[in-house]
PDB file of N, CA and C in Angstrom:
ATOM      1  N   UNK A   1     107.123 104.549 101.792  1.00  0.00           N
ATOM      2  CA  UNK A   1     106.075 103.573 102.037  1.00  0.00           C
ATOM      3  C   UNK A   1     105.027 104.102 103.013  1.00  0.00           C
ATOM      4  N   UNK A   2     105.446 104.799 103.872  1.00  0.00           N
ATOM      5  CA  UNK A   2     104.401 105.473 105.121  1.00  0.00           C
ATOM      6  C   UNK A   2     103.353 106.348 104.625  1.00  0.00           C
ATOM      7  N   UNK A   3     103.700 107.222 103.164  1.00  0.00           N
ATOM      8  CA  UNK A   3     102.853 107.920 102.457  1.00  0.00           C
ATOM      9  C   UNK A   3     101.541 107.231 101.222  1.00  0.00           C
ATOM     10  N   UNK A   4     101.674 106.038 101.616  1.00  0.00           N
ATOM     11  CA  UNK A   4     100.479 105.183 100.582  1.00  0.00           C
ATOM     12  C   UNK A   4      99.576 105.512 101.449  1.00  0.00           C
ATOM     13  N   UNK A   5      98.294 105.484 100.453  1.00  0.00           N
ATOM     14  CA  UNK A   5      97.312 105.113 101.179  1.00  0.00           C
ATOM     15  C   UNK A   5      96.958 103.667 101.303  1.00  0.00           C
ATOM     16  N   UNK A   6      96.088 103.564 102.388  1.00  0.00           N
ATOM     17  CA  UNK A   6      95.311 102.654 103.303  1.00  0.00           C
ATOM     18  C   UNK A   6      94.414 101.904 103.067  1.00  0.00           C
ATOM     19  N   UNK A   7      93.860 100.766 102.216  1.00  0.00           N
ATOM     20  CA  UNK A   7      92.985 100.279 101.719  1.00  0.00           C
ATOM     21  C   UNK A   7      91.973 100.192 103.528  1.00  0.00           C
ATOM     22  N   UNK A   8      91.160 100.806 103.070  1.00  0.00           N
ATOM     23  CA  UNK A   8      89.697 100.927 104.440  1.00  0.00           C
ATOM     24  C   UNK A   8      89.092  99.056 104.730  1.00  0.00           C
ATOM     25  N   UNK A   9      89.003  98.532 103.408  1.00  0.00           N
ATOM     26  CA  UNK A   9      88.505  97.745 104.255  1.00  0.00           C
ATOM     27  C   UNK A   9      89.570  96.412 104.751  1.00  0.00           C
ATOM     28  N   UNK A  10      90.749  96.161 104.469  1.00  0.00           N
ATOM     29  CA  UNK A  10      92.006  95.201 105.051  1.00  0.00           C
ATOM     30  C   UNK A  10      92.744  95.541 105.380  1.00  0.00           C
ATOM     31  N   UNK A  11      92.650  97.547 105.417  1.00  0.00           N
ATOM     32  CA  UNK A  11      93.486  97.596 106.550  1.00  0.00           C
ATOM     33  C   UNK A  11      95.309  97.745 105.917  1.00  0.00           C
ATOM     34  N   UNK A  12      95.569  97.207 104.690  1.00  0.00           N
ATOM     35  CA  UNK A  12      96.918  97.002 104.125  1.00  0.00           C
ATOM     36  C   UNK A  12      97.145  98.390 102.949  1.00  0.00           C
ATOM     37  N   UNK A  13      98.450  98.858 102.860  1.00  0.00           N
ATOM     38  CA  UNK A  13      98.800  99.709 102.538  1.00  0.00           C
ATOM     39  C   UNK A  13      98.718  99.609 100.767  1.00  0.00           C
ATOM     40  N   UNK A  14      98.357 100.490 100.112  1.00  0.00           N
ATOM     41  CA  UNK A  14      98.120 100.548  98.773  1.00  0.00           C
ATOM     42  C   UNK A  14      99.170 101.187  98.267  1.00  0.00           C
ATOM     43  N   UNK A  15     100.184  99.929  97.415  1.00  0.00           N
ATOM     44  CA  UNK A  15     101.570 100.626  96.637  1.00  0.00           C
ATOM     45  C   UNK A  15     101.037 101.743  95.884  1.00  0.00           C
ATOM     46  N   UNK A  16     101.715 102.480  94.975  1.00  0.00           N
ATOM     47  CA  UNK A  16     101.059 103.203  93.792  1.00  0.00           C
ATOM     48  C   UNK A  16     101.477 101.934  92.566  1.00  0.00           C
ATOM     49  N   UNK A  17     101.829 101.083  92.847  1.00  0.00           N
ATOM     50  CA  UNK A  17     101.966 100.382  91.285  1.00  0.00           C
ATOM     51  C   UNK A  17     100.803  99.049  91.818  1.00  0.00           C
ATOM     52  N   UNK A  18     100.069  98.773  92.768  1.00  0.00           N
ATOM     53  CA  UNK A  18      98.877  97.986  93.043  1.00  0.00           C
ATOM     54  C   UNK A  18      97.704  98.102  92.115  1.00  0.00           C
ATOM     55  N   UNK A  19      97.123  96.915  91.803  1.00  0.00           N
ATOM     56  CA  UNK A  19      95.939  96.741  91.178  1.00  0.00           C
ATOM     57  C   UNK A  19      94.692  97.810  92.050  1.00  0.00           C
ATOM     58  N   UNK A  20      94.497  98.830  91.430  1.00  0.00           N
ATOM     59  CA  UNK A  20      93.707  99.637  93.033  1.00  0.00           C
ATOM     60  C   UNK A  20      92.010 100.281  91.929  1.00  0.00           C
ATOM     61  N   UNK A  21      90.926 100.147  93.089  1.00  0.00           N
ATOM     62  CA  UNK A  21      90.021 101.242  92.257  1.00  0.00           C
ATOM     63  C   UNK A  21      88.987 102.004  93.160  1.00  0.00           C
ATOM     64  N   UNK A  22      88.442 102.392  92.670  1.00  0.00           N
ATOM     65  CA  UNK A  22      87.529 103.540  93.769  1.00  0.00           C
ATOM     66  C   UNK A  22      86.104 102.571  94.219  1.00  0.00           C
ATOM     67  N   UNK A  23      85.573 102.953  95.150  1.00  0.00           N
ATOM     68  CA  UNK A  23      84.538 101.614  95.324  1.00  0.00           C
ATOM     69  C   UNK A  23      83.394 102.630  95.570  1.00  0.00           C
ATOM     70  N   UNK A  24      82.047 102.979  94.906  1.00  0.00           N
ATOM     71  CA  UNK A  24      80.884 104.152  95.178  1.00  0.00           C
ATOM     72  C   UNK A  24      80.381 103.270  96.574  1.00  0.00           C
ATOM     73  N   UNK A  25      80.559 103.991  97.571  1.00  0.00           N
ATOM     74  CA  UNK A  25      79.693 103.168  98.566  1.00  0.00           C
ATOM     75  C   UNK A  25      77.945 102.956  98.383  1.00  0.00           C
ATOM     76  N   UNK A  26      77.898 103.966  97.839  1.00  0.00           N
ATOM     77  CA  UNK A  26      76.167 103.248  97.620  1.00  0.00           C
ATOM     78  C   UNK A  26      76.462 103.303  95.815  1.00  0.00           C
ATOM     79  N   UNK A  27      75.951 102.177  95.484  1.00  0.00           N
ATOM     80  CA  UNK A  27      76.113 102.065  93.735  1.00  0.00           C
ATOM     81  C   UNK A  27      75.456 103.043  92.913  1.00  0.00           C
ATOM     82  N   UNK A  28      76.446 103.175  91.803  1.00  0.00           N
ATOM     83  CA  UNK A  28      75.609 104.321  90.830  1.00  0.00           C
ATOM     84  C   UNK A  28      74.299 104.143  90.560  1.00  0.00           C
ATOM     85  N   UNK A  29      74.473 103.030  90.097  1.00  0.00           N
ATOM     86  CA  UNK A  29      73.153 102.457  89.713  1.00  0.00           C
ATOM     87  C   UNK A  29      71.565 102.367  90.766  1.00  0.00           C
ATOM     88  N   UNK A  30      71.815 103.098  91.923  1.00  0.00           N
ATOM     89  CA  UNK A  30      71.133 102.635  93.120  1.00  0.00           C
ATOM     90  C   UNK A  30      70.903 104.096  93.600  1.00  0.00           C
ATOM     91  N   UNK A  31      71.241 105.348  93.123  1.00  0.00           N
ATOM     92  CA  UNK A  31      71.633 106.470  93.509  1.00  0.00           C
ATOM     93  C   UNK A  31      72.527 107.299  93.765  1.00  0.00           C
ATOM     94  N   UNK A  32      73.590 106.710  93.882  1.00  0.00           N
ATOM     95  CA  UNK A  32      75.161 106.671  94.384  1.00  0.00           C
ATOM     96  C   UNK A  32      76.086 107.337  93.713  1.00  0.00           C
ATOM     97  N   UNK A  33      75.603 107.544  92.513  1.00  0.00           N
ATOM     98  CA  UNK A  33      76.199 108.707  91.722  1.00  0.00           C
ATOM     99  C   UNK A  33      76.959 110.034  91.955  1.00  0.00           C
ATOM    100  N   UNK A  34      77.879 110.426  92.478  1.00  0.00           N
ATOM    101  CA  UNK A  34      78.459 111.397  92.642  1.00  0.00           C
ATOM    102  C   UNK A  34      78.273 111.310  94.223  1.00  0.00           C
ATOM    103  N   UNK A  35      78.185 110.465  94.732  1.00  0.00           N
ATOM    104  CA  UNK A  35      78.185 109.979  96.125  1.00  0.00           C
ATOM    105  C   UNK A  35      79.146 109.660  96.464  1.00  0.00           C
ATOM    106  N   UNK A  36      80.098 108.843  97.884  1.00  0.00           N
ATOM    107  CA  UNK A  36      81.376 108.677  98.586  1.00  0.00           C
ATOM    108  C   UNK A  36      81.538 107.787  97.994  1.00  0.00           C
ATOM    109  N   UNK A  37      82.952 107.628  97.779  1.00  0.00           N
ATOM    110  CA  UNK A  37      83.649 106.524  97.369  1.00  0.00           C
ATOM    111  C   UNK A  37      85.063 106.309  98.055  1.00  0.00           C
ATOM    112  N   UNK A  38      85.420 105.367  97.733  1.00  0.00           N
ATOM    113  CA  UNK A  38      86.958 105.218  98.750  1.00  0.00           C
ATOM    114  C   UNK A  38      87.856 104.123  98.128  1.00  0.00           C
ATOM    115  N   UNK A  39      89.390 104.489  98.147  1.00  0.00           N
ATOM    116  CA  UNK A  39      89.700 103.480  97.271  1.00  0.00           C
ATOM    117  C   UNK A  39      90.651 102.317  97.931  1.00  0.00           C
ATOM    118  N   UNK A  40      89.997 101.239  97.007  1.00  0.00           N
ATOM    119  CA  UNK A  40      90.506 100.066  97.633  1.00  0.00           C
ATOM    120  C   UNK A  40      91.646  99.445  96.627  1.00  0.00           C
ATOM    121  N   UNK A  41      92.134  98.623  97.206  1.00  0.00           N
ATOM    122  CA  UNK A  41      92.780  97.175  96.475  1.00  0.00           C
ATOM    123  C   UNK A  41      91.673  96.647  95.549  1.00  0.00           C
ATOM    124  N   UNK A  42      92.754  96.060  94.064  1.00  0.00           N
ATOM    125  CA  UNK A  42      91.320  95.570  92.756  1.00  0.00           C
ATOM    126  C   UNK A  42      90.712  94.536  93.724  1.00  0.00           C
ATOM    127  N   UNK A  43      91.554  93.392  94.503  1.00  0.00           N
ATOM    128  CA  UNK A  43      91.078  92.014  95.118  1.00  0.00           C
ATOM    129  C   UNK A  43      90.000  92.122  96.140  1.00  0.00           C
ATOM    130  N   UNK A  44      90.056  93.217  97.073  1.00  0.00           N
ATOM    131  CA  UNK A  44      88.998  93.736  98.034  1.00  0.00           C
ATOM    132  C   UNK A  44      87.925  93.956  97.156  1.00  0.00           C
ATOM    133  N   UNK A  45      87.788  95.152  96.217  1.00  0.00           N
ATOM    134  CA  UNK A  45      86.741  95.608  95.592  1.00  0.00           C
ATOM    135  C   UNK A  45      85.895  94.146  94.468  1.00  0.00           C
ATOM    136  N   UNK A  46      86.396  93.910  93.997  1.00  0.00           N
ATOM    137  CA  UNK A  46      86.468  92.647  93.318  1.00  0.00           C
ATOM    138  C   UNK A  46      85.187  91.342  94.445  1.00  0.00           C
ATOM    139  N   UNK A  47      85.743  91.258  95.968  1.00  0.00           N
ATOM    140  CA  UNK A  47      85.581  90.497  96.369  1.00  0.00           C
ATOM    141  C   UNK A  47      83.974  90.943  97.233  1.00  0.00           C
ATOM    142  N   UNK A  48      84.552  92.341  97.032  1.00  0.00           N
ATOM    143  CA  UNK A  48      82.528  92.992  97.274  1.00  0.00           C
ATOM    144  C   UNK A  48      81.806  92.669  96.714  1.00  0.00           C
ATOM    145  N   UNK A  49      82.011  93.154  95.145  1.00  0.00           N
ATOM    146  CA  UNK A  49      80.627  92.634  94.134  1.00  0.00           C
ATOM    147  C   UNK A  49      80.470  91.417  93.662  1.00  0.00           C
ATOM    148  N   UNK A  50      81.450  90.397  94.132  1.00  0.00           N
ATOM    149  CA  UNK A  50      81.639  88.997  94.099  1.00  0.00           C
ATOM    150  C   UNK A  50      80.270  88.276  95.697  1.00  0.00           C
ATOM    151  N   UNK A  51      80.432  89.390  96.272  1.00  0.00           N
ATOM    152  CA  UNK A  51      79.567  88.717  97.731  1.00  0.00           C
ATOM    153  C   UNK A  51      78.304  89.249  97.555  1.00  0.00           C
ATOM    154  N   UNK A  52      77.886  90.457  97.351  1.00  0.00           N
ATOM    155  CA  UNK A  52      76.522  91.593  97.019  1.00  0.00           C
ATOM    156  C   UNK A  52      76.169  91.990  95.615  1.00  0.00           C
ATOM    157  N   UNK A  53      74.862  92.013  96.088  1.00  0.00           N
ATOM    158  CA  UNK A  53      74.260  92.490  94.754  1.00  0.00           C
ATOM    159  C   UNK A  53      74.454  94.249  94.502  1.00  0.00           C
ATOM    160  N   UNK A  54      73.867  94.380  93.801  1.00  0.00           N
ATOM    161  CA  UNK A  54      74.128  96.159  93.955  1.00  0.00           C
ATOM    162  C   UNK A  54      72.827  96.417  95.373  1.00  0.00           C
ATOM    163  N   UNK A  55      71.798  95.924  95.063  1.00  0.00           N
ATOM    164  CA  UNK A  55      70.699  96.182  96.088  1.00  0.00           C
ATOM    165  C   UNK A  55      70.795  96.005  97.130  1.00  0.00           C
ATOM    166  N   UNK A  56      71.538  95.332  97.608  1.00  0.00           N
ATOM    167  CA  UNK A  56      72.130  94.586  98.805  1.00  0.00           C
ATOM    168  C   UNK A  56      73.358  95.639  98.999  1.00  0.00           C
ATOM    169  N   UNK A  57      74.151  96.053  98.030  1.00  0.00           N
ATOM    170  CA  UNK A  57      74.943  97.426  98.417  1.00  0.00           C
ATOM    171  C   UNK A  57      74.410  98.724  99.205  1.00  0.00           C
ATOM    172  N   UNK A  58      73.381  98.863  98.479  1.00  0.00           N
ATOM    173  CA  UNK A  58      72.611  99.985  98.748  1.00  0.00           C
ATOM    174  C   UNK A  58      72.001 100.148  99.706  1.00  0.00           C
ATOM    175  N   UNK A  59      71.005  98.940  99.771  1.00  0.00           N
ATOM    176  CA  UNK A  59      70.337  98.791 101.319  1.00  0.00           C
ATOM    177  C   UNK A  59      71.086  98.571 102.598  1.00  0.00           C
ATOM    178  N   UNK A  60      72.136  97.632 102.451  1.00  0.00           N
ATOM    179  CA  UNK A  60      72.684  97.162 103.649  1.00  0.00           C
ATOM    180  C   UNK A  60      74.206  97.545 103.322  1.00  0.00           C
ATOM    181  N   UNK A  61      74.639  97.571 103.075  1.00  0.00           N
ATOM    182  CA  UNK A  61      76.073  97.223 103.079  1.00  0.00           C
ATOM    183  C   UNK A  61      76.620  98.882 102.570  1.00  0.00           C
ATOM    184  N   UNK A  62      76.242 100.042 103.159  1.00  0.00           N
ATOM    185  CA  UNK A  62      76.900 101.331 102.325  1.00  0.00           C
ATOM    186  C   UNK A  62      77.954 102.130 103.049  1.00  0.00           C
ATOM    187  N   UNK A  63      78.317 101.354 103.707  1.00  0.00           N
ATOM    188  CA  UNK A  63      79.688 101.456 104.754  1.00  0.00           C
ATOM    189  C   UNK A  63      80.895 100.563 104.825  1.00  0.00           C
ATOM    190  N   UNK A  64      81.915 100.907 105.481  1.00  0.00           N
ATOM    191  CA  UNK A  64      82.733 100.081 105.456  1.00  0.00           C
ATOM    192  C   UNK A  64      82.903  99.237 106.552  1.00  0.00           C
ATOM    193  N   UNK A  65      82.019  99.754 107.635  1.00  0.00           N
ATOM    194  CA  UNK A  65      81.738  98.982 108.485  1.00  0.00           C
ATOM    195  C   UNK A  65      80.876  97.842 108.410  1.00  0.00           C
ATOM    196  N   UNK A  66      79.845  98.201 108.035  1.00  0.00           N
ATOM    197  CA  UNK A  66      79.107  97.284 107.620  1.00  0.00           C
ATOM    198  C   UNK A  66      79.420  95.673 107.060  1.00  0.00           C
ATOM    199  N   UNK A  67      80.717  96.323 105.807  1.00  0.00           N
ATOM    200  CA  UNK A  67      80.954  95.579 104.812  1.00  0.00           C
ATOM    201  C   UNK A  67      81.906  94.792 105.486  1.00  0.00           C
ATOM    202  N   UNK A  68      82.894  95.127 106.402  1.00  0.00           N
ATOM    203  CA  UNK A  68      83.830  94.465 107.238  1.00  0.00           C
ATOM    204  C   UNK A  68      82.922  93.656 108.028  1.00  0.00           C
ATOM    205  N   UNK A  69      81.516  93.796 108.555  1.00  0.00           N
ATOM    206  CA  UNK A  69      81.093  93.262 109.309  1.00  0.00           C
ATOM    207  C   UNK A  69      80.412  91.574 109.134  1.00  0.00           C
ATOM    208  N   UNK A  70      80.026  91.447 107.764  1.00  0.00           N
ATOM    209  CA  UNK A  70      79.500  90.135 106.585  1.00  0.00           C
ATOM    210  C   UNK A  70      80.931  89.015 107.061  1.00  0.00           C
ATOM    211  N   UNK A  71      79.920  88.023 107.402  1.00  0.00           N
ATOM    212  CA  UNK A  71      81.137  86.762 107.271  1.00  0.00           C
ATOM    213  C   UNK A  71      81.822  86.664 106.025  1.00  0.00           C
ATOM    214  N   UNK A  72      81.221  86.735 105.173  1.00  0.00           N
ATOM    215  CA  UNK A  72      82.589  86.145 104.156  1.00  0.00           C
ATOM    216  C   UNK A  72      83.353  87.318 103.947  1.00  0.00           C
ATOM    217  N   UNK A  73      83.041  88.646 104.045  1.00  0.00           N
ATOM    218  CA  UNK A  73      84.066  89.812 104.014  1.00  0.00           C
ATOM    219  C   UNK A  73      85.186  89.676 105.294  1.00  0.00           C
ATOM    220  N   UNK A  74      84.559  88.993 106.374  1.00  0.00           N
ATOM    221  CA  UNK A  74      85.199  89.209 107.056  1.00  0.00           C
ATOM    222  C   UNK A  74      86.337  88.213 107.571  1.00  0.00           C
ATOM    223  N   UNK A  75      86.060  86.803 106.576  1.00  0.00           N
ATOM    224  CA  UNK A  75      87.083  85.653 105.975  1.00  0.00           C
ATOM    225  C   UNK A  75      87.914  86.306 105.153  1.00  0.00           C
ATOM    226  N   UNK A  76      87.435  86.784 104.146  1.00  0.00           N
ATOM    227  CA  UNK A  76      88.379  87.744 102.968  1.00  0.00           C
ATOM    228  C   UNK A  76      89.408  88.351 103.709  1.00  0.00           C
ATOM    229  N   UNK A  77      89.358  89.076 104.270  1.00  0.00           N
ATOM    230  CA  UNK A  77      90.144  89.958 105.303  1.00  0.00           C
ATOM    231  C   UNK A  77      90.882  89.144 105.930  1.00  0.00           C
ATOM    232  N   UNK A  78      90.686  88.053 106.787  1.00  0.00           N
ATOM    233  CA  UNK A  78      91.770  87.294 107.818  1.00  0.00           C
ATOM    234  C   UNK A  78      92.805  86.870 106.413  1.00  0.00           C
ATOM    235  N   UNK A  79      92.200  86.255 105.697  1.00  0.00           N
ATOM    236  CA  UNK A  79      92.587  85.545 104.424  1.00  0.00           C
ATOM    237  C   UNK A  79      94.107  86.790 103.690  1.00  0.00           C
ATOM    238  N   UNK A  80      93.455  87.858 103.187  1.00  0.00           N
ATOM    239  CA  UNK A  80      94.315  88.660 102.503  1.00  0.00           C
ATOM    240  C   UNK A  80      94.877  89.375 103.684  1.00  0.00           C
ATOM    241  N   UNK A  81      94.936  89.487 104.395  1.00  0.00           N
ATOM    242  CA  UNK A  81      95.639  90.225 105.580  1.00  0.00           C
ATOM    243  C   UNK A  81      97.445  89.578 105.699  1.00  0.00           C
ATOM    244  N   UNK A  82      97.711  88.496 105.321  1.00  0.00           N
ATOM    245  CA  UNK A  82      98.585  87.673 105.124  1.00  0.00           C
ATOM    246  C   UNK A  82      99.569  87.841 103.999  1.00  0.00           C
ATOM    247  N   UNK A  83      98.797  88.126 103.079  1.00  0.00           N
ATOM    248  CA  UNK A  83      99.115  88.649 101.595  1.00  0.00           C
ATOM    249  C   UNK A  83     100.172  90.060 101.776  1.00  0.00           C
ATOM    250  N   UNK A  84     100.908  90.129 100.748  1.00  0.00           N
ATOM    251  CA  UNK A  84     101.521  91.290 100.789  1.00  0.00           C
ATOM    252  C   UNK A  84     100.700  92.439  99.584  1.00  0.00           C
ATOM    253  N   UNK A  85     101.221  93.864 100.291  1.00  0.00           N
ATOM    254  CA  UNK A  85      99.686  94.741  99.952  1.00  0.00           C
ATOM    255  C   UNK A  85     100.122  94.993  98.204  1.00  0.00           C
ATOM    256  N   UNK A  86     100.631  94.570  97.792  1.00  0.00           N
ATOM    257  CA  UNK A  86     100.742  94.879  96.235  1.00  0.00           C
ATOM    258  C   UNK A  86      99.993  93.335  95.663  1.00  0.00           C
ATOM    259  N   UNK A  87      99.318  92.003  96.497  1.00  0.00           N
ATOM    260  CA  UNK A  87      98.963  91.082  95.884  1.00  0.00           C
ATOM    261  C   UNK A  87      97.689  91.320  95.019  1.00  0.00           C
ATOM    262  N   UNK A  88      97.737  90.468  94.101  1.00  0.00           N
ATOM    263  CA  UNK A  88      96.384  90.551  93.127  1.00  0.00           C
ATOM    264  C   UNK A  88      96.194  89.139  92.702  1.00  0.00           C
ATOM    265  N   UNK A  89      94.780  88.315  92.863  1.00  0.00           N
ATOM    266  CA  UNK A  89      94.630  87.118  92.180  1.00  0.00           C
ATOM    267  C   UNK A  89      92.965  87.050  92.103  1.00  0.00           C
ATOM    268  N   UNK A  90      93.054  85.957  90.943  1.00  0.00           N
ATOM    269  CA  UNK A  90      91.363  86.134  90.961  1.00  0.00           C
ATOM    270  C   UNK A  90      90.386  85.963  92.123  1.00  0.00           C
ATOM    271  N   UNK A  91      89.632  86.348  92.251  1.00  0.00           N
ATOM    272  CA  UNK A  91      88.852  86.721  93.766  1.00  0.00           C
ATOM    273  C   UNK A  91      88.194  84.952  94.430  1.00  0.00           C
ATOM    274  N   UNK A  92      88.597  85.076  95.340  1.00  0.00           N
ATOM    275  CA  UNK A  92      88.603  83.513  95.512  1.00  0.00           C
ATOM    276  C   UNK A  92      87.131  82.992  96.311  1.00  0.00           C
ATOM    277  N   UNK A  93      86.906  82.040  96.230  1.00  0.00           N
ATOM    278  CA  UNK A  93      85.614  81.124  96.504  1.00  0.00           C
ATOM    279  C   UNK A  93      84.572  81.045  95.176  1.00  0.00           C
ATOM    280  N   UNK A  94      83.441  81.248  95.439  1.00  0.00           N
ATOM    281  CA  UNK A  94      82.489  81.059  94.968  1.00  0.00           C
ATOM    282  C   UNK A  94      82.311  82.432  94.670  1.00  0.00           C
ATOM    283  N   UNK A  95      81.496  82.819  93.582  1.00  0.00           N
ATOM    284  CA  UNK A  95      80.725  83.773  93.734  1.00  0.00           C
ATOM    285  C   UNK A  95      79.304  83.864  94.382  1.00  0.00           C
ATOM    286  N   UNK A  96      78.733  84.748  94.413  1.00  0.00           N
ATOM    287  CA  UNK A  96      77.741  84.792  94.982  1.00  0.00           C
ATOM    288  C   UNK A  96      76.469  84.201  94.417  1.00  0.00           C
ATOM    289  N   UNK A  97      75.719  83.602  94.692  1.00  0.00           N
ATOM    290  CA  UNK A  97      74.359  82.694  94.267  1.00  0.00           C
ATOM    291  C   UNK A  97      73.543  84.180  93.656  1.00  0.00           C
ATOM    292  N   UNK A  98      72.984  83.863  92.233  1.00  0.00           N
ATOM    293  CA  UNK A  98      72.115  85.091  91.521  1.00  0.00           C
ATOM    294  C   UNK A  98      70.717  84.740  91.813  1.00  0.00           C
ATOM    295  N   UNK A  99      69.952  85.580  92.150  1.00  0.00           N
ATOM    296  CA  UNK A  99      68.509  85.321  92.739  1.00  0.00           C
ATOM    297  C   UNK A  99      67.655  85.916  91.428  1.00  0.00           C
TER     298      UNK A  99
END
């Protein structure tokens, strides 16, 4: 168990049999293409593009600091922090309002 990796942004350990995927910190679509990526839990990643747009990825949010730093990321987190690190459910609240 000590040899999983670390989901970056909750912090909770990533089984190898976890819902898991790579997250482009700045979006392909935005430039980000063959750019950093890091891999998360599906429910974390899920709960990014559930809060941001891609533009809003790109401009603001192309860290993990950053992204930890957003109130509702940073509800997500108290929220799944509780969870055990193999959990998966549909990404919870609202989605994000489309402009």
């Amino acid at each position: 168990m000590g040899d999983e990796p670390r989901c970056p942004l909750c912090g909770r350990p990533i089984p190898a049999d976890a819902r898991q995927s790579l997250h482009h910190l700045i979006p392909k679509l935005r430039g980000g293409k063959g750019g950093p990526t890091v891999l998360l839990h599906q429910i974390c990643h899920n709960e990014i593009h559930a809060t941001f747009s891609e533009t809003e990825l790109a401009r603001d949010y192309s860290t993990i600091e950053a992204l930890r730093g957003h109130p509702r990321i940073a509800g997500f987190i108290r929220w799944v922090a509780r969870r055990p690190p193999g959990f998966h459910s549909k990404t919870p609240g609202r989605r994000r309002a489309r402009r």
